[in-house]
N, C-alpha and C. Protein backbone atom coordinates (compact mmCIF):
# COMPACT_ATOMS: atom_id res chain seq x y z
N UNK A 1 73.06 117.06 66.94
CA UNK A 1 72.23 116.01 66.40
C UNK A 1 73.08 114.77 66.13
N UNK A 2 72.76 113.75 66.59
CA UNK A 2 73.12 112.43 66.39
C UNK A 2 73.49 111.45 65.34
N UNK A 3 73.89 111.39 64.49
CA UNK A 3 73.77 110.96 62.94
C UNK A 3 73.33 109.90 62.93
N UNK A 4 72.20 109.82 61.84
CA UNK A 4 71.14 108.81 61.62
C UNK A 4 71.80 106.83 61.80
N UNK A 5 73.46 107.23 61.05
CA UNK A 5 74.48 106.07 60.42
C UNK A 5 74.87 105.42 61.59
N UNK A 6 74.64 106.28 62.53
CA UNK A 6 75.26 105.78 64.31
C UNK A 6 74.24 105.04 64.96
N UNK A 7 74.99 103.51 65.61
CA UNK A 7 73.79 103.50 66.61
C UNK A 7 73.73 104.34 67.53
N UNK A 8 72.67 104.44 68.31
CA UNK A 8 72.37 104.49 69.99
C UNK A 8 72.14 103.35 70.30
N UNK A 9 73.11 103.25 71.41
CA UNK A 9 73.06 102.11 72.33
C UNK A 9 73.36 102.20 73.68
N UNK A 10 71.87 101.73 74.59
CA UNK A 10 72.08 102.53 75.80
C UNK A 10 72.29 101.21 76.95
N UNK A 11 73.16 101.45 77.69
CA UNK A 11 73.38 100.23 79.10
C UNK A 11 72.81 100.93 80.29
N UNK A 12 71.72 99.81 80.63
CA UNK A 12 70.54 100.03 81.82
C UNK A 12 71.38 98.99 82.58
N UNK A 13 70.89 99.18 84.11
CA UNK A 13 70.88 98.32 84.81
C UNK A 13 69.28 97.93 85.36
N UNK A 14 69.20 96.80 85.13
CA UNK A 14 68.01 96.83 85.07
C UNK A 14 67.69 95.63 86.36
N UNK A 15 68.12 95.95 87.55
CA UNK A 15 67.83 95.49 88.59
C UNK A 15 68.94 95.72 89.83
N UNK A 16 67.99 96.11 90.70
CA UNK A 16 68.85 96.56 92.07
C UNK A 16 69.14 95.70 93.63
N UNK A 17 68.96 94.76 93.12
CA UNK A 17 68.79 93.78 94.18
C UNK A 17 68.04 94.20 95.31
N UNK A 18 67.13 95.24 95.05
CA UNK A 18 66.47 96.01 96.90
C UNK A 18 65.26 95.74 96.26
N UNK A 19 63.94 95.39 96.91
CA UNK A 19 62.60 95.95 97.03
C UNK A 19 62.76 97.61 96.53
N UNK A 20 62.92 98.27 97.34
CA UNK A 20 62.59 100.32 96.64
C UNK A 20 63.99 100.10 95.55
N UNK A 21 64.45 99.40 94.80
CA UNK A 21 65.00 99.54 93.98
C UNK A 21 64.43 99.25 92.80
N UNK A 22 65.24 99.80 91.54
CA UNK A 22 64.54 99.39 90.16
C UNK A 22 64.57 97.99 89.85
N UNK A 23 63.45 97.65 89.33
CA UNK A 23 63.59 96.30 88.71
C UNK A 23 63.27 96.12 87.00
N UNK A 24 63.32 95.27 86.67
CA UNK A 24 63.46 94.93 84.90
C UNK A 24 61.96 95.64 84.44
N UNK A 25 60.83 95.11 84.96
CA UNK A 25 59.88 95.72 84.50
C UNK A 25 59.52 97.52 84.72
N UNK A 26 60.26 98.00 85.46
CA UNK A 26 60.35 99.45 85.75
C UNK A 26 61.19 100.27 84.83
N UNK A 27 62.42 99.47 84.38
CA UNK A 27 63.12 100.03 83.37
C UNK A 27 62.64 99.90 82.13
N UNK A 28 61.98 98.65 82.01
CA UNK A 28 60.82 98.66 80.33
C UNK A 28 60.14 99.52 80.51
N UNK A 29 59.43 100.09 81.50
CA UNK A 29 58.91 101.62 81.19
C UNK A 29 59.40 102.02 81.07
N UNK A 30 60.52 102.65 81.42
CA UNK A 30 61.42 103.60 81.61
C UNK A 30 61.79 104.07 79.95
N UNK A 31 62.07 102.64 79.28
CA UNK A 31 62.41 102.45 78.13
C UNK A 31 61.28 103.43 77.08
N UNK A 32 60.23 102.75 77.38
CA UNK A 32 59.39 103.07 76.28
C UNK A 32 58.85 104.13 76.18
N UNK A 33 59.17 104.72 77.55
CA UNK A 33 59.37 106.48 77.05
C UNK A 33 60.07 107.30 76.93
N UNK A 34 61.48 106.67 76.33
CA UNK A 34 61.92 107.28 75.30
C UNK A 34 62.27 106.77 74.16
N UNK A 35 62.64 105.28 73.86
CA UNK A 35 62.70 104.19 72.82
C UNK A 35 62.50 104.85 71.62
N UNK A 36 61.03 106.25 71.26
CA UNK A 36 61.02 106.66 69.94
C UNK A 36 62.27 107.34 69.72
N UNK A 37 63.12 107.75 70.34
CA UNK A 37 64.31 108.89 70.42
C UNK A 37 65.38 108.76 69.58
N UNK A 38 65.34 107.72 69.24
CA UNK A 38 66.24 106.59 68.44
C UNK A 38 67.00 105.68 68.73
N UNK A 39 66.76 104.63 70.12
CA UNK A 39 67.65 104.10 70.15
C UNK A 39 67.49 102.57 69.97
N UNK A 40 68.49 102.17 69.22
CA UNK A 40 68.50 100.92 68.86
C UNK A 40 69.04 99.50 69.17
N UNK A 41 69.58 100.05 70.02
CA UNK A 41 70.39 98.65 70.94
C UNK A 41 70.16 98.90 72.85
N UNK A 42 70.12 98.15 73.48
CA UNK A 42 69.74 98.31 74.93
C UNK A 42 70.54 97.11 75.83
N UNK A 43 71.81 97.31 76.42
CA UNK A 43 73.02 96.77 76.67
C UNK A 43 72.17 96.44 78.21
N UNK A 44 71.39 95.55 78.39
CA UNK A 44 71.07 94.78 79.95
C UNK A 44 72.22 94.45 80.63
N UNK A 45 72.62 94.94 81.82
CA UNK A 45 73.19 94.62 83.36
C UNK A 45 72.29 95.01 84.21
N UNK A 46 72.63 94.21 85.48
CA UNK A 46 72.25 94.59 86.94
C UNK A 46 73.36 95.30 87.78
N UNK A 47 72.70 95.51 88.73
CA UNK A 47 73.12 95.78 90.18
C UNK A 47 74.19 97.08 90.04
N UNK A 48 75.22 97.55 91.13
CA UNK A 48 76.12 98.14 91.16
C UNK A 48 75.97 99.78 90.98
N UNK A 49 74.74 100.13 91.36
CA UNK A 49 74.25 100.82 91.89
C UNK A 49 74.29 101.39 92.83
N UNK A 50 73.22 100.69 93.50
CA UNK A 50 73.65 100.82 95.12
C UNK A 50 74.28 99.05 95.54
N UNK A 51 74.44 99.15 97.25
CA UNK A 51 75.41 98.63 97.65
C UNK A 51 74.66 97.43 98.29
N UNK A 52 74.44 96.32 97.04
CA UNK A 52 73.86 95.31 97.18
C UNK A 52 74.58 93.87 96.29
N UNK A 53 75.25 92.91 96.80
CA UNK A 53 75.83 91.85 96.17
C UNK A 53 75.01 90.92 96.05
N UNK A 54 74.44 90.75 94.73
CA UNK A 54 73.82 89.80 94.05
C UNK A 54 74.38 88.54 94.41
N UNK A 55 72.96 87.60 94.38
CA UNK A 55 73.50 86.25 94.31
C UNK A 55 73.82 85.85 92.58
N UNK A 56 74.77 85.45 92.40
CA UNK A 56 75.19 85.26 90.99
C UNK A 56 75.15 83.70 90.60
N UNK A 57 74.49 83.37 89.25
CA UNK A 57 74.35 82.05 88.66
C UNK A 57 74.55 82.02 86.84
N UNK A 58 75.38 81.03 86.64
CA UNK A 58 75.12 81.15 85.19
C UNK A 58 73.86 81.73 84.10
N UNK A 59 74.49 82.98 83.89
CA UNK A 59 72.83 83.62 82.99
C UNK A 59 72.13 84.41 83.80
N UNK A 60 72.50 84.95 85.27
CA UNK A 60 71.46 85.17 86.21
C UNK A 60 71.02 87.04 85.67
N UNK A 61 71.96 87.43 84.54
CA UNK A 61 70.83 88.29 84.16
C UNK A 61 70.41 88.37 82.48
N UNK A 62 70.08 87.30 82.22
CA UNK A 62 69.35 87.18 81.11
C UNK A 62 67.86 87.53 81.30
N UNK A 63 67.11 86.78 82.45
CA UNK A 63 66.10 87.07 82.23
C UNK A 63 65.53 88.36 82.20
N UNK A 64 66.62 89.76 82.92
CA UNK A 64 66.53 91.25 82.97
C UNK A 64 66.16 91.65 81.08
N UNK A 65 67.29 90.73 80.76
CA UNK A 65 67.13 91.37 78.90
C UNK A 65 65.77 90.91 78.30
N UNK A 66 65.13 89.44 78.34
CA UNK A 66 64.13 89.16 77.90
C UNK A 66 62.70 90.16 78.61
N UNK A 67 63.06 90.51 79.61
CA UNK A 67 61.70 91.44 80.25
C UNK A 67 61.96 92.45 79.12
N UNK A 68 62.57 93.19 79.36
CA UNK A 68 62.94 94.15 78.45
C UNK A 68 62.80 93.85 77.07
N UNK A 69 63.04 93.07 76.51
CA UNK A 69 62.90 93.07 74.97
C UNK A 69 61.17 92.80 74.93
N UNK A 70 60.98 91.81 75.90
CA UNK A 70 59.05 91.69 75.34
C UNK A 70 58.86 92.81 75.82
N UNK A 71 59.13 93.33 76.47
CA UNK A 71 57.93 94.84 77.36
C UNK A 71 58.27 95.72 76.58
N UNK A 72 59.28 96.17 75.21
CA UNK A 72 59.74 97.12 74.73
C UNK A 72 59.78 96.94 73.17
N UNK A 73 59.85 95.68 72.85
CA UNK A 73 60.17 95.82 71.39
C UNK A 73 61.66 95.91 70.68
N UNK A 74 62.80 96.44 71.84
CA UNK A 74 63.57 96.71 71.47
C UNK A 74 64.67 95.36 71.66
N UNK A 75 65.65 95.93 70.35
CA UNK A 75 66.70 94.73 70.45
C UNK A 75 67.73 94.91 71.92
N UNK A 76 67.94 93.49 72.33
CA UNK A 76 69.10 93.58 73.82
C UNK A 76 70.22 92.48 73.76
N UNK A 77 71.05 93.03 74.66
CA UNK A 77 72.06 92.57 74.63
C UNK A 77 72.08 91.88 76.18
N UNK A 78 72.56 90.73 76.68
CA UNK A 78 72.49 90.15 77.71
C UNK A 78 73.28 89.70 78.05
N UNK A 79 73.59 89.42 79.08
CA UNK A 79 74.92 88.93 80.11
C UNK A 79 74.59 88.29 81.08
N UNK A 80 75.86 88.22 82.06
CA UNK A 80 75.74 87.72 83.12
C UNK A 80 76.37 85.96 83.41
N UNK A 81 77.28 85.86 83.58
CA UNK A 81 78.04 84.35 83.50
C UNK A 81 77.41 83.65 82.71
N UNK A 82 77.97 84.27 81.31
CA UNK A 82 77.77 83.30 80.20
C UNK A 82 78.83 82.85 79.84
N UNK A 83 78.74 81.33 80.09
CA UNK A 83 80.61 80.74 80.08
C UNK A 83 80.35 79.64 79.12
N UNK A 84 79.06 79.25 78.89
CA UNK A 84 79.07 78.46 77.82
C UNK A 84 78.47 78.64 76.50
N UNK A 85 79.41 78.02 75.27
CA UNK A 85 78.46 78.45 74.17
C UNK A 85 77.05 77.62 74.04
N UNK A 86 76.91 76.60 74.61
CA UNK A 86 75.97 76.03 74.31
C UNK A 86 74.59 76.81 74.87
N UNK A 87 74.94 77.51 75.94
CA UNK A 87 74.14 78.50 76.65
C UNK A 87 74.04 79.58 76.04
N UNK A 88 75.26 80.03 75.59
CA UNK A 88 74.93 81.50 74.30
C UNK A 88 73.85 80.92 73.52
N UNK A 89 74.34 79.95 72.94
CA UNK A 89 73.40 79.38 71.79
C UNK A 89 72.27 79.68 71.74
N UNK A 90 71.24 78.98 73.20
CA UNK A 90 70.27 78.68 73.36
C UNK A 90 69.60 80.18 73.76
N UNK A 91 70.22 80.80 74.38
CA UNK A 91 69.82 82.32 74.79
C UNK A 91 69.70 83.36 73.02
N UNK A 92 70.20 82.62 72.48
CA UNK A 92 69.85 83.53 71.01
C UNK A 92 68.94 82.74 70.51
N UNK A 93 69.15 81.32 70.02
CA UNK A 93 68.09 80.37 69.41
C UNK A 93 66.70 80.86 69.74
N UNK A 94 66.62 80.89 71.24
CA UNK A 94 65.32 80.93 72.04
C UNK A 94 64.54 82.30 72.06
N UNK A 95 65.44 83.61 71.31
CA UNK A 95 65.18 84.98 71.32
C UNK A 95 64.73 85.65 72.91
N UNK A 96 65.75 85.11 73.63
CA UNK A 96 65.71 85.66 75.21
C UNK A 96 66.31 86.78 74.66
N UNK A 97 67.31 86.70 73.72
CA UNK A 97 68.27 88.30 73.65
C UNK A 97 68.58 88.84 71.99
N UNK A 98 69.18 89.07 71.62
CA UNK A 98 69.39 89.39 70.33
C UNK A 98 70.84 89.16 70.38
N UNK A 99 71.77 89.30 71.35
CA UNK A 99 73.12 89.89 71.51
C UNK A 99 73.60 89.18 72.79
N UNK A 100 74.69 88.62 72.77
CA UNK A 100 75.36 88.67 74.57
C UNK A 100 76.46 89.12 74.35
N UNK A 101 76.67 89.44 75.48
CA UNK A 101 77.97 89.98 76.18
C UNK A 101 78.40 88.97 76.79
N UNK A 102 79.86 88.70 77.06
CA UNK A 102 80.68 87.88 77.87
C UNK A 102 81.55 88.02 78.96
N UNK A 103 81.66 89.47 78.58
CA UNK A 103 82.38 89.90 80.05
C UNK A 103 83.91 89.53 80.34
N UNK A 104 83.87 89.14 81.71
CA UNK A 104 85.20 88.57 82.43
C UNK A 104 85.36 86.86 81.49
N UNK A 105 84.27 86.44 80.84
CA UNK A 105 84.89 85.36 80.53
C UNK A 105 85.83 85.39 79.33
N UNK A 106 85.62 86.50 78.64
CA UNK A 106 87.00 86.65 77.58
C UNK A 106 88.01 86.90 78.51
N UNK A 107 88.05 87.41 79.69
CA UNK A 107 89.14 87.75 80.34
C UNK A 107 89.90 86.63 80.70
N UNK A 108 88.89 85.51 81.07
CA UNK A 108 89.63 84.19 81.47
C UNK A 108 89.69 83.30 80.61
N UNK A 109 89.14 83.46 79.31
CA UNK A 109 89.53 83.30 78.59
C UNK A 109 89.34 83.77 76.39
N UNK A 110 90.68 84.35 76.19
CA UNK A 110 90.48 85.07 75.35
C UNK A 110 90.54 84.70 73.74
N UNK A 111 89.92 83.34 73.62
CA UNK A 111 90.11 82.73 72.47
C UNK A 111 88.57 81.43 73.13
N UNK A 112 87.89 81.98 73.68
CA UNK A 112 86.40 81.36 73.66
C UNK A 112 85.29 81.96 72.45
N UNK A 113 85.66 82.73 71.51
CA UNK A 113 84.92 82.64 70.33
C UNK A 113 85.44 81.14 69.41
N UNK A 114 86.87 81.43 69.47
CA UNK A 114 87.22 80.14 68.80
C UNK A 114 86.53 78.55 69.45
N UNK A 115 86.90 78.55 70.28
CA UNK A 115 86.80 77.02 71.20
C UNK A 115 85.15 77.15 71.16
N UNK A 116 84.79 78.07 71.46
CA UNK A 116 82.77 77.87 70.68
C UNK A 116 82.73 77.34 69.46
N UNK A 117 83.00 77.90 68.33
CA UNK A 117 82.89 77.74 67.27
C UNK A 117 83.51 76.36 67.07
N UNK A 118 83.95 75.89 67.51
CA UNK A 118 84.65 74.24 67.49
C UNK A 118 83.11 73.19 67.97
N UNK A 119 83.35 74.01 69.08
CA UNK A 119 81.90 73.23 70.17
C UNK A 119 80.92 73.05 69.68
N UNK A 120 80.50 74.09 68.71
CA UNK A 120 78.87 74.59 68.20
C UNK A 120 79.29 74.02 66.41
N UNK A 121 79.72 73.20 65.99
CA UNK A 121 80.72 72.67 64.86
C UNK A 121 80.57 73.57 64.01
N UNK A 122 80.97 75.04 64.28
CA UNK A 122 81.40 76.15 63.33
C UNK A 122 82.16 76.08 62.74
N UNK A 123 82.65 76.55 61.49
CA UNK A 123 83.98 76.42 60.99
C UNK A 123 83.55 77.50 60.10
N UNK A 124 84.41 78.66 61.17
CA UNK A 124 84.77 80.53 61.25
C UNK A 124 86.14 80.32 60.22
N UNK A 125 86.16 81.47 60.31
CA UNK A 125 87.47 82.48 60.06
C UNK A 125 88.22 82.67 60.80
N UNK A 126 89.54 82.00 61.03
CA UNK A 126 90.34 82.17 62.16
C UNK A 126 91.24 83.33 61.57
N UNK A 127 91.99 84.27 62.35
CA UNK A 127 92.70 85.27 62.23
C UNK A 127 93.84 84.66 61.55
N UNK A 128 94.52 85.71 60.46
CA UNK A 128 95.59 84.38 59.80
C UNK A 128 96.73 83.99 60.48
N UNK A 129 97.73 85.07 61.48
CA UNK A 129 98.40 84.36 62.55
C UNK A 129 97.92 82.77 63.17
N UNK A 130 96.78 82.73 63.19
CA UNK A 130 96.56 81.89 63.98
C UNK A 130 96.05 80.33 63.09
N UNK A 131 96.14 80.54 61.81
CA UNK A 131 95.75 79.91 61.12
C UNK A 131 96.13 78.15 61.20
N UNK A 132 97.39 78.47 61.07
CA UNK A 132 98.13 77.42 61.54
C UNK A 132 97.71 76.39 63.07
N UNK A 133 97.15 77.13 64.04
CA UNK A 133 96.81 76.44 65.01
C UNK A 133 95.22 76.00 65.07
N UNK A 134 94.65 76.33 63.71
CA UNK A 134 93.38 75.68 64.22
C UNK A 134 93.16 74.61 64.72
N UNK A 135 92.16 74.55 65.00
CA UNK A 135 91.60 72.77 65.98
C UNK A 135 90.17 72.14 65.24
């Protein structure tokens, strides 16, 4: 048994780039029969499945998470070349998602919570090493 204190949090792919493949609205079913089971978070990606290369665009799978959250109820997490905060922003402001993911862009770069929070005129908690270099 699962302990109540834990999430469940499950990562769908919720599109296959094929016609006979799954798409966003197939996995919101998919979802909502089992969603009572307990799970509380729903981590949206595509593809990589089968052997199909997406055309890729800033955000190009957000709209997978918003199907999913209206068709389900449930909270999501969304991705997909999110490189800007102003675009995070608006993808939470707008309740397309609850959550994003960033992916490879912490990879390229690993201090884009900070440089958001500058952008979006946050003024976070910088780690105290780093205190000294705020901007």
């Amino acid at each position: 048994m699962w302990p109540e204190e834990k999430p469940i949090i499950v990562r769908v792919s919720a599109e296959d780039y094929t016609e006979e493949g799954n798409h966003d609205t197939i996995m919101a079913e998919m979802l909502n029969l089992v969603k009572d089971e307990g799970i509380d978070l729903v981590n949206v990606s595509s593809g990589a499945v089968i052997n199909v290369v997406p055309e890729t665009y800033p955000g190009y799978q957000v709209k997978f998470a918003e199907t999913i959250r209206n068709n389900t109820g449930l909270p999501v997490i969304a991705g997909g070349l999110i490189t800007s905060p102003l675009m995070a922003e608006e993808i939470l402001s707008n309740k397309r998602a609850d959550f994003i993911f960033l992916g490879r862009e912490l990879l390229r770069s690993p201090y884009w919570p900070l440089l958001a929070a500058k952008e979006l005129s946050e003024d976070i908690e910088w780690p105290e090493p780093y205190k000294r270099a705020k901007i």
